[in-house]
PDB file of N, CA and C in Angstrom:
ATOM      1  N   UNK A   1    -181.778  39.038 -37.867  1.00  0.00           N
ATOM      2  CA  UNK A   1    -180.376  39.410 -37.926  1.00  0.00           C
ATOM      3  C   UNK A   1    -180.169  40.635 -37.029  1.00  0.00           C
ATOM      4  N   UNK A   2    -179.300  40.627 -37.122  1.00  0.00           N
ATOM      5  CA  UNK A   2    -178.529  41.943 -35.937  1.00  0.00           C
ATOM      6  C   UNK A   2    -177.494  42.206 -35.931  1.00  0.00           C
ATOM      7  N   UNK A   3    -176.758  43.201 -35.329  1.00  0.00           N
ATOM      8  CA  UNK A   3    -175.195  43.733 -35.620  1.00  0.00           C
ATOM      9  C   UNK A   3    -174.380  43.993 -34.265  1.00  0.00           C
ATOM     10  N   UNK A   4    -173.290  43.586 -34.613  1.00  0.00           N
ATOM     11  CA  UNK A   4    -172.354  43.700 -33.774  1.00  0.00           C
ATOM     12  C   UNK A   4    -170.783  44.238 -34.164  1.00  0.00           C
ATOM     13  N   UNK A   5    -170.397  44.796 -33.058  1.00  0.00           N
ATOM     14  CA  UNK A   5    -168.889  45.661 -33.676  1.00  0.00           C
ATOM     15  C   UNK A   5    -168.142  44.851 -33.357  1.00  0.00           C
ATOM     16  N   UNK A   6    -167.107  44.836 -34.272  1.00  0.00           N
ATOM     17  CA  UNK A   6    -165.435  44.082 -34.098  1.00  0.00           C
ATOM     18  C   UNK A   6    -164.098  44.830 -34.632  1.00  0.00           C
ATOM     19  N   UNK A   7    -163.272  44.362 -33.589  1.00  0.00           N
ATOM     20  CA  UNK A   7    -161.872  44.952 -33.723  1.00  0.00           C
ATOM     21  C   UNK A   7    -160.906  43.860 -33.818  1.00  0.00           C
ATOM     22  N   UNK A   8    -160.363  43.683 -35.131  1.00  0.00           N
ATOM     23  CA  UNK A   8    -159.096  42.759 -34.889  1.00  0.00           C
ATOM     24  C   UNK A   8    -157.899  43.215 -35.499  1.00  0.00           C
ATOM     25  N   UNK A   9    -156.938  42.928 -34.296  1.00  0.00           N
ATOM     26  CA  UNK A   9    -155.624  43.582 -34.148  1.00  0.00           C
ATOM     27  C   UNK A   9    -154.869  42.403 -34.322  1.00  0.00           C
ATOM     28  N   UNK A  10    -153.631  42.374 -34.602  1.00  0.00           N
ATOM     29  CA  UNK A  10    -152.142  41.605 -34.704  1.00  0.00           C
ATOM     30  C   UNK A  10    -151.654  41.020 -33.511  1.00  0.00           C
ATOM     31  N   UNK A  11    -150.662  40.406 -33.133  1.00  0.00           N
ATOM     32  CA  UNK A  11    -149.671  40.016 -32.141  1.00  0.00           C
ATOM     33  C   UNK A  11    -148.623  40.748 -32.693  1.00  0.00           C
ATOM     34  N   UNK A  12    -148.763  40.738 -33.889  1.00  0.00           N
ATOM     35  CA  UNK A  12    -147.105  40.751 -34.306  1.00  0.00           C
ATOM     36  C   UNK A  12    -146.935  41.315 -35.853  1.00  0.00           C
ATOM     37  N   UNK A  13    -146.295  41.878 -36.545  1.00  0.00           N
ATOM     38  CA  UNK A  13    -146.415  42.219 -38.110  1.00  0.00           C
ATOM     39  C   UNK A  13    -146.278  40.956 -38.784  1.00  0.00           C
ATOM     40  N   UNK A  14    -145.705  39.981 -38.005  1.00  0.00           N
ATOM     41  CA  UNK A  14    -145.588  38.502 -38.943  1.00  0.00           C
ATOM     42  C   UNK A  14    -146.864  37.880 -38.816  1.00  0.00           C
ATOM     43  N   UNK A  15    -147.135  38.103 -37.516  1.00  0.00           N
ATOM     44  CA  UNK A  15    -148.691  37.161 -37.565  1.00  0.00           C
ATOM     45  C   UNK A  15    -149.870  37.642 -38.598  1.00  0.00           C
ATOM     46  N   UNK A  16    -149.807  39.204 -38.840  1.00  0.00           N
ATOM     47  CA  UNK A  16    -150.584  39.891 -39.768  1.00  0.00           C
ATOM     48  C   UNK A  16    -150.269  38.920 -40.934  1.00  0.00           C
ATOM     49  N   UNK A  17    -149.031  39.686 -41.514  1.00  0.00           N
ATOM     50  CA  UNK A  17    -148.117  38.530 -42.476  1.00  0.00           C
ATOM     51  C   UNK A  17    -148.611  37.537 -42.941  1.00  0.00           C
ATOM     52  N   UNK A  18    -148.607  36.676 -41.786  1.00  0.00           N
ATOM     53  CA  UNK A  18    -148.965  35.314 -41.928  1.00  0.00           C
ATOM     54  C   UNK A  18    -150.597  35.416 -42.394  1.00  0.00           C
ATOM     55  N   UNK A  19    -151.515  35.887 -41.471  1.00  0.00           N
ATOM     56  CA  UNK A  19    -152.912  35.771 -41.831  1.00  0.00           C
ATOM     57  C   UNK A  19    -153.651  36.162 -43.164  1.00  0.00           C
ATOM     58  N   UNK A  20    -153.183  37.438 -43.465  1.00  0.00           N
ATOM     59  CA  UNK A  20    -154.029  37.838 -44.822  1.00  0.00           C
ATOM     60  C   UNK A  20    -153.096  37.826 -46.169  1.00  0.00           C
ATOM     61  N   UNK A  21    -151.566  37.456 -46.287  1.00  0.00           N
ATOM     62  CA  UNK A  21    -150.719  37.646 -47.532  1.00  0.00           C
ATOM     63  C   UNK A  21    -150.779  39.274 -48.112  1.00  0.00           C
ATOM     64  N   UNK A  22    -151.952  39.085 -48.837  1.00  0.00           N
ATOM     65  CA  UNK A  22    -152.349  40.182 -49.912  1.00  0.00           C
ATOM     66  C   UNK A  22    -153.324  40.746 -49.729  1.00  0.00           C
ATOM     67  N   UNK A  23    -154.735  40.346 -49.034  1.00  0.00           N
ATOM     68  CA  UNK A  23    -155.780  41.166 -48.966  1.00  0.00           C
ATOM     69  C   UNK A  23    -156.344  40.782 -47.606  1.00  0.00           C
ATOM     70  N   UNK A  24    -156.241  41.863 -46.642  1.00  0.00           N
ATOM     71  CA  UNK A  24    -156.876  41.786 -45.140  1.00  0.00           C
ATOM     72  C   UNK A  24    -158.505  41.244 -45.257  1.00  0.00           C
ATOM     73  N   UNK A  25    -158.956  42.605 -46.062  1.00  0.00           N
ATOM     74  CA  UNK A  25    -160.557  42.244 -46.149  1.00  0.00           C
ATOM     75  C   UNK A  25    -160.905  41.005 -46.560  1.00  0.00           C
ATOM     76  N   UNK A  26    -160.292  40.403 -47.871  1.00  0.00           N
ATOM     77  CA  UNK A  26    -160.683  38.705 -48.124  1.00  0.00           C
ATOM     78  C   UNK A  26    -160.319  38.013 -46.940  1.00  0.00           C
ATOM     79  N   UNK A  27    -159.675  37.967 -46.279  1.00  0.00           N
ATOM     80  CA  UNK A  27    -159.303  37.273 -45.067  1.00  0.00           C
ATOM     81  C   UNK A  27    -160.382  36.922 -44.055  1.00  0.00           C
ATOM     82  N   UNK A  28    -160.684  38.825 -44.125  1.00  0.00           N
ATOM     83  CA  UNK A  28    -161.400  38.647 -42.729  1.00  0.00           C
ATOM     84  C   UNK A  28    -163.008  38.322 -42.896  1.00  0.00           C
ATOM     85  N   UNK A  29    -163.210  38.655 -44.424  1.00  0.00           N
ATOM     86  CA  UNK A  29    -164.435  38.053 -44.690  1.00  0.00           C
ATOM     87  C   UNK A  29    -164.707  36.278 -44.279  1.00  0.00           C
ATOM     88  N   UNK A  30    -163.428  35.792 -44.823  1.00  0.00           N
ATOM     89  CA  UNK A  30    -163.247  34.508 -45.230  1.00  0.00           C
ATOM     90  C   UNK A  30    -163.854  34.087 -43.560  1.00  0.00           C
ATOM     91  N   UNK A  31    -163.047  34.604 -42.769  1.00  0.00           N
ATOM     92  CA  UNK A  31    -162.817  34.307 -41.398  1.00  0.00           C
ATOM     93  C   UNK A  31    -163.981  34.335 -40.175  1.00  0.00           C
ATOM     94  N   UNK A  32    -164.828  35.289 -40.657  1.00  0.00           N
ATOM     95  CA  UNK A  32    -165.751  35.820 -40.141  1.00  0.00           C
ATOM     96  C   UNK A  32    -167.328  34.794 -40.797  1.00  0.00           C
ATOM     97  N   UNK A  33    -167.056  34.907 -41.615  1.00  0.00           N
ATOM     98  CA  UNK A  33    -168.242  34.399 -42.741  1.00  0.00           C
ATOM     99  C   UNK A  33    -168.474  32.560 -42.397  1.00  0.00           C
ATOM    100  N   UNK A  34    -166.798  32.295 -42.105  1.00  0.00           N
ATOM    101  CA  UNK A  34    -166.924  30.764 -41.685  1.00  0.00           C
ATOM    102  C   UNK A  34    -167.442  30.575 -39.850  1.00  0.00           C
ATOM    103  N   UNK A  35    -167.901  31.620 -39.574  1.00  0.00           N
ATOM    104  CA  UNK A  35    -168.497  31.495 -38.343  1.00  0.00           C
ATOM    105  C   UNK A  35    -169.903  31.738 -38.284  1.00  0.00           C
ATOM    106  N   UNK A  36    -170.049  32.376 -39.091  1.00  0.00           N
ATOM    107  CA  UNK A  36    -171.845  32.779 -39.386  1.00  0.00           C
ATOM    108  C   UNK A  36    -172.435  33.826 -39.299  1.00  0.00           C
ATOM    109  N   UNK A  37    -170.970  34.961 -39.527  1.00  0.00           N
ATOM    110  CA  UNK A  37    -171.205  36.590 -39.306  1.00  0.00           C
ATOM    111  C   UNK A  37    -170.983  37.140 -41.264  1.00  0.00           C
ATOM    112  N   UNK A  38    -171.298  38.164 -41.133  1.00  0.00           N
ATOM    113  CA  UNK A  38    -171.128  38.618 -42.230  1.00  0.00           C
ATOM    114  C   UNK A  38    -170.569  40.185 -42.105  1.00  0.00           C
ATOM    115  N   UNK A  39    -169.478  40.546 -42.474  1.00  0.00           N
ATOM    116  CA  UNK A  39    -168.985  41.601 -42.417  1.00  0.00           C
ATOM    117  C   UNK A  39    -170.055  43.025 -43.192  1.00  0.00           C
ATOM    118  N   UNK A  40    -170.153  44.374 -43.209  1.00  0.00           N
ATOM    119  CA  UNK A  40    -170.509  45.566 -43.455  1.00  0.00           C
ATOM    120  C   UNK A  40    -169.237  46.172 -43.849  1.00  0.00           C
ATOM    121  N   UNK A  41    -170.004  46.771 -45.119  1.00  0.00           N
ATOM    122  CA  UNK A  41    -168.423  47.051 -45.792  1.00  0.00           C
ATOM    123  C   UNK A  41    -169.171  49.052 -45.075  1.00  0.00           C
ATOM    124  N   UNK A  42    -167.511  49.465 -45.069  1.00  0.00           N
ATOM    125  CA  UNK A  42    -166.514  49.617 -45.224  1.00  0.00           C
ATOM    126  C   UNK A  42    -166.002  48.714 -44.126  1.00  0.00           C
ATOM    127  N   UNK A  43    -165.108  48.444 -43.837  1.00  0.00           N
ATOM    128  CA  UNK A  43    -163.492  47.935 -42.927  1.00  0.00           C
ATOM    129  C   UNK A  43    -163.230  49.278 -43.047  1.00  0.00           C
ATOM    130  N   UNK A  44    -163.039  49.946 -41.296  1.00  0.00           N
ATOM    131  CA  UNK A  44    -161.976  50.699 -41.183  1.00  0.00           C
ATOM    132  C   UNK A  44    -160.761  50.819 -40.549  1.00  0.00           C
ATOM    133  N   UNK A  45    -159.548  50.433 -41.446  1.00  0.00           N
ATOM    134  CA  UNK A  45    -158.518  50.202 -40.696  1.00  0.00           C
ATOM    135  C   UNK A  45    -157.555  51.459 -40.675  1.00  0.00           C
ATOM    136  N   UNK A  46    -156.373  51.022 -39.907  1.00  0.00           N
ATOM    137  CA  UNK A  46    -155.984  51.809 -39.567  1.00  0.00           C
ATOM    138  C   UNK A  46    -154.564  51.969 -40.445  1.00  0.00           C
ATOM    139  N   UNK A  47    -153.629  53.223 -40.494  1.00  0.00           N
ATOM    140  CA  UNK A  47    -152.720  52.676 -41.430  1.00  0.00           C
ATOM    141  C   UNK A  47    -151.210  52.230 -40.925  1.00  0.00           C
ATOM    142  N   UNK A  48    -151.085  52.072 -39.443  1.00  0.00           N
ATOM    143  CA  UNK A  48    -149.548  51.503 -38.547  1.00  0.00           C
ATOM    144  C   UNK A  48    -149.738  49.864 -38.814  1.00  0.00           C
ATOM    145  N   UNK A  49    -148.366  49.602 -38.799  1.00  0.00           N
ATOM    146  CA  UNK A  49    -148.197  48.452 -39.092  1.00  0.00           C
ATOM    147  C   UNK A  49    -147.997  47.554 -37.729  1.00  0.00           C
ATOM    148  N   UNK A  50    -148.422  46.657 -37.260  1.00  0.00           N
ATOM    149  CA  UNK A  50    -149.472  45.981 -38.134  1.00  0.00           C
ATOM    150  C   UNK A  50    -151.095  46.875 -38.300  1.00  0.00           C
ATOM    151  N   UNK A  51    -152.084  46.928 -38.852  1.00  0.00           N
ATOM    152  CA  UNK A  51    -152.871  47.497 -38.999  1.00  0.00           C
ATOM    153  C   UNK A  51    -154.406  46.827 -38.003  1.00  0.00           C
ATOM    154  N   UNK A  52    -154.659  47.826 -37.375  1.00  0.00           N
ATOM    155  CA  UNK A  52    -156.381  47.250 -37.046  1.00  0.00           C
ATOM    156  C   UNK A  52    -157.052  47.476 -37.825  1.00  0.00           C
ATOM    157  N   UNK A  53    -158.115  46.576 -37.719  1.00  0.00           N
ATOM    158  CA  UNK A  53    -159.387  46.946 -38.281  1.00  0.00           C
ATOM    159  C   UNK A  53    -160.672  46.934 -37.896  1.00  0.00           C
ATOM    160  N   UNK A  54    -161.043  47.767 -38.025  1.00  0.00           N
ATOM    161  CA  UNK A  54    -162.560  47.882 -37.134  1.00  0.00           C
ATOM    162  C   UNK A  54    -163.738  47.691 -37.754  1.00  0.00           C
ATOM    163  N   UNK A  55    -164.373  46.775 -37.583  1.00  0.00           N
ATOM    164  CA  UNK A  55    -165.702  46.976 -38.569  1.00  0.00           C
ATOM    165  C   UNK A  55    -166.995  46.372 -37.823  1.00  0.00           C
ATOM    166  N   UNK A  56    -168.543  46.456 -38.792  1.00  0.00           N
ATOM    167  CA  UNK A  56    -169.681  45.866 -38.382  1.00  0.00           C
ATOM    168  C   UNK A  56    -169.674  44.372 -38.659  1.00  0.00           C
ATOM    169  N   UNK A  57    -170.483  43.812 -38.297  1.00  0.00           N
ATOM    170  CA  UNK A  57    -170.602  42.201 -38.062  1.00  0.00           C
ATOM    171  C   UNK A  57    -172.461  42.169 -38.230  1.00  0.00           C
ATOM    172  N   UNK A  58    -173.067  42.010 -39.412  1.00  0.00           N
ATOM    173  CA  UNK A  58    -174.556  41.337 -39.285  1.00  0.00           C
ATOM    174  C   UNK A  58    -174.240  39.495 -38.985  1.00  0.00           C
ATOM    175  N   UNK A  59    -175.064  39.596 -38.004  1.00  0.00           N
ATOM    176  CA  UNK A  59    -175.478  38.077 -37.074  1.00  0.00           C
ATOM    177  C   UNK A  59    -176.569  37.442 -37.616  1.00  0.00           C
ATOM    178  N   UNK A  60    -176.872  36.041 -37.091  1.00  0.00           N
ATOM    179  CA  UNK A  60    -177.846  35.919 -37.073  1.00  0.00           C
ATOM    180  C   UNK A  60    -178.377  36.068 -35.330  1.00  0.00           C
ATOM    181  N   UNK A  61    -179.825  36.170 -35.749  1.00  0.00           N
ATOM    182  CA  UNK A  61    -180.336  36.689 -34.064  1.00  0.00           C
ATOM    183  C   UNK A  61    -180.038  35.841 -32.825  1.00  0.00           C
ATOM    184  N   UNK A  62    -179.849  34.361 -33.329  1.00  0.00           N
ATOM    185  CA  UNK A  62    -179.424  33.263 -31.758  1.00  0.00           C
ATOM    186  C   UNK A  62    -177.799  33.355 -32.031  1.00  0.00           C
ATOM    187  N   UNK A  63    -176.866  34.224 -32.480  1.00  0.00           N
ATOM    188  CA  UNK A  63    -175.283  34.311 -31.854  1.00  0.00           C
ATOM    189  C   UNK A  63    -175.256  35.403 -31.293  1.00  0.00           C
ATOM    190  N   UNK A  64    -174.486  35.108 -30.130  1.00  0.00           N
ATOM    191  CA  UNK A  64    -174.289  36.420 -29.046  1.00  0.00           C
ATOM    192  C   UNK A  64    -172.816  36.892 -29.813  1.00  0.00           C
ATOM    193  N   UNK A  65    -172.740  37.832 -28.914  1.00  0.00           N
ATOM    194  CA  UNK A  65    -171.040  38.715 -29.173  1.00  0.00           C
ATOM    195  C   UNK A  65    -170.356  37.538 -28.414  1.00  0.00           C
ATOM    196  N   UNK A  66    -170.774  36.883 -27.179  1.00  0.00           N
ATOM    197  CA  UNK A  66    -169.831  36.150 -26.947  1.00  0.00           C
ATOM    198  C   UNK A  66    -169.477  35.103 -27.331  1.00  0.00           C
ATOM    199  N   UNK A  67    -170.662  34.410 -28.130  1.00  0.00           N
ATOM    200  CA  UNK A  67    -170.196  33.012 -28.575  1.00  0.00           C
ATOM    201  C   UNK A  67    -169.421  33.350 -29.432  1.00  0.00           C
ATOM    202  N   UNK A  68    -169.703  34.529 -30.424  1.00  0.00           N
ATOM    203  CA  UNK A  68    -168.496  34.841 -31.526  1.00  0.00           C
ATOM    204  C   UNK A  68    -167.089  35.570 -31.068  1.00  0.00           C
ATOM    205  N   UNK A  69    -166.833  35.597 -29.699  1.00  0.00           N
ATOM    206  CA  UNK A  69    -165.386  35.961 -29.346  1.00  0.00           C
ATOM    207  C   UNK A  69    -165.118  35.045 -29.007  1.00  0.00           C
ATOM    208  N   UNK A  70    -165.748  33.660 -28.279  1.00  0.00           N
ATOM    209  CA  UNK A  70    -165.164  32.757 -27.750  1.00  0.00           C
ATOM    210  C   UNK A  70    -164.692  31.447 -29.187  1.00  0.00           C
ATOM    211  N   UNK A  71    -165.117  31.619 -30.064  1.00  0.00           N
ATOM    212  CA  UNK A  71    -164.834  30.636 -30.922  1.00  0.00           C
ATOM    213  C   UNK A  71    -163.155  31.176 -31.304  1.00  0.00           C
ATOM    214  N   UNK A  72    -162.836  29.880 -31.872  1.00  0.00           N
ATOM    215  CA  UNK A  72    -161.236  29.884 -32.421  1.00  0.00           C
ATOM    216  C   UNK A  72    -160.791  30.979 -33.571  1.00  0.00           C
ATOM    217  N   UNK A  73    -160.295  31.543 -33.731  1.00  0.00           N
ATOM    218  CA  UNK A  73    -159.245  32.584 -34.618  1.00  0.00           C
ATOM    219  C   UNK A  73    -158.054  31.915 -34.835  1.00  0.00           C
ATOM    220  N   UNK A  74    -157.431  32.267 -35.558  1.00  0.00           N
ATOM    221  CA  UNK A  74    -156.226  32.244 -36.145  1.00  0.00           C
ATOM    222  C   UNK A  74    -155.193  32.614 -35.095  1.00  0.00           C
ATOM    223  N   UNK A  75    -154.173  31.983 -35.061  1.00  0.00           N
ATOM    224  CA  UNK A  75    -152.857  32.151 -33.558  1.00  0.00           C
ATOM    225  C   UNK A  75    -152.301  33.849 -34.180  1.00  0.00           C
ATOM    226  N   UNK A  76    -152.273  34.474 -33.344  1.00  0.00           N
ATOM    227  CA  UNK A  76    -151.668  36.277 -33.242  1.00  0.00           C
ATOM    228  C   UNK A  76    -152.606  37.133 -33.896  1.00  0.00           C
ATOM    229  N   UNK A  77    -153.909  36.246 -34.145  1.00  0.00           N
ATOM    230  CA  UNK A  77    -155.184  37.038 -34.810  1.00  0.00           C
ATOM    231  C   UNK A  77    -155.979  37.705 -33.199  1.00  0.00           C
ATOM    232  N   UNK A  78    -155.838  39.011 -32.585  1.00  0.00           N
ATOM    233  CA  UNK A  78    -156.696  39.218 -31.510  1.00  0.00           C
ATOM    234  C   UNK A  78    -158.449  39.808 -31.881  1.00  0.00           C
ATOM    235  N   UNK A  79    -158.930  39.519 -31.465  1.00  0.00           N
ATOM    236  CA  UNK A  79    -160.645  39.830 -31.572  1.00  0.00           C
ATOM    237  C   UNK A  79    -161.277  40.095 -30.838  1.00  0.00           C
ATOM    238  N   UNK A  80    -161.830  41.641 -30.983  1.00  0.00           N
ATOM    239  CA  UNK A  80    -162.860  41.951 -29.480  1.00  0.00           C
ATOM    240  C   UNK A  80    -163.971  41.971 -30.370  1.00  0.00           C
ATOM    241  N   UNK A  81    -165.487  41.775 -29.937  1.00  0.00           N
ATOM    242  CA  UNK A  81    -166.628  41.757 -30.433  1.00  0.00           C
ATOM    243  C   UNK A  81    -167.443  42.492 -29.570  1.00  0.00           C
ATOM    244  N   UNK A  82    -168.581  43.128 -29.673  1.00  0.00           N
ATOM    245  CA  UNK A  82    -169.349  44.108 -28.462  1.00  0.00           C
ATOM    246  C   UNK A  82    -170.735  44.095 -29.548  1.00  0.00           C
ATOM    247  N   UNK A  83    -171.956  43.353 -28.865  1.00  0.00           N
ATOM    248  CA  UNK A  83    -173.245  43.857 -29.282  1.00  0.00           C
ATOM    249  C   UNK A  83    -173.415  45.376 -29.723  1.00  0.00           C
ATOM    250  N   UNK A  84    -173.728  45.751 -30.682  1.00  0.00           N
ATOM    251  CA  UNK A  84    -174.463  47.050 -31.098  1.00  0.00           C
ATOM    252  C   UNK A  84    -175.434  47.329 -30.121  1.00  0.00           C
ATOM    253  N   UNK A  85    -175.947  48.564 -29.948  1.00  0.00           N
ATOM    254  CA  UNK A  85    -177.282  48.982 -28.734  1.00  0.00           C
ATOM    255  C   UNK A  85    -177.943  49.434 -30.278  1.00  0.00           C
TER     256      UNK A  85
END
């Protein structure tokens, strides 16, 4: 396993809206977890609306940062990913 950083930001306060209802973190677990990453708690987000959030990502060792930016997200869900050194 191994770690990688991620940032996901909004399009829009509706697209937020739309993606998590009530709880960002269940979301982004949900979201993340169905790809084969596993989030590091804390989530640090931010508090403007719509809100980022920045957090760690444990991998397994054969996914790159890029295969996990290039896979599908949610429409107005944005996602940057960057290998840990």
């Amino acid at each position: 396993m191994h770690f990688m950083s991620a940032s996901v930001r909004f399009a829009s306060v509706e697209d937020w809206e739309d993606f998590s209802k009530d709880n960002d973190e269940k979301a982004l677990e949900q979201m993340f977890t169905g790809k084969g990453a596993t989030i590091q708690k804390p989530i640090n987000s931010t508090h403007g609306m719509p809100p980022i959030h920045n957090m760690t990502l444990e991998a397994p060792d054969d996914m790159e940062a890029e295969d996990l930016q290039r896979s599908k997200f949610p429409e107005g869900v944005l996602v940057h990913i960057e290998e840990d050194i």
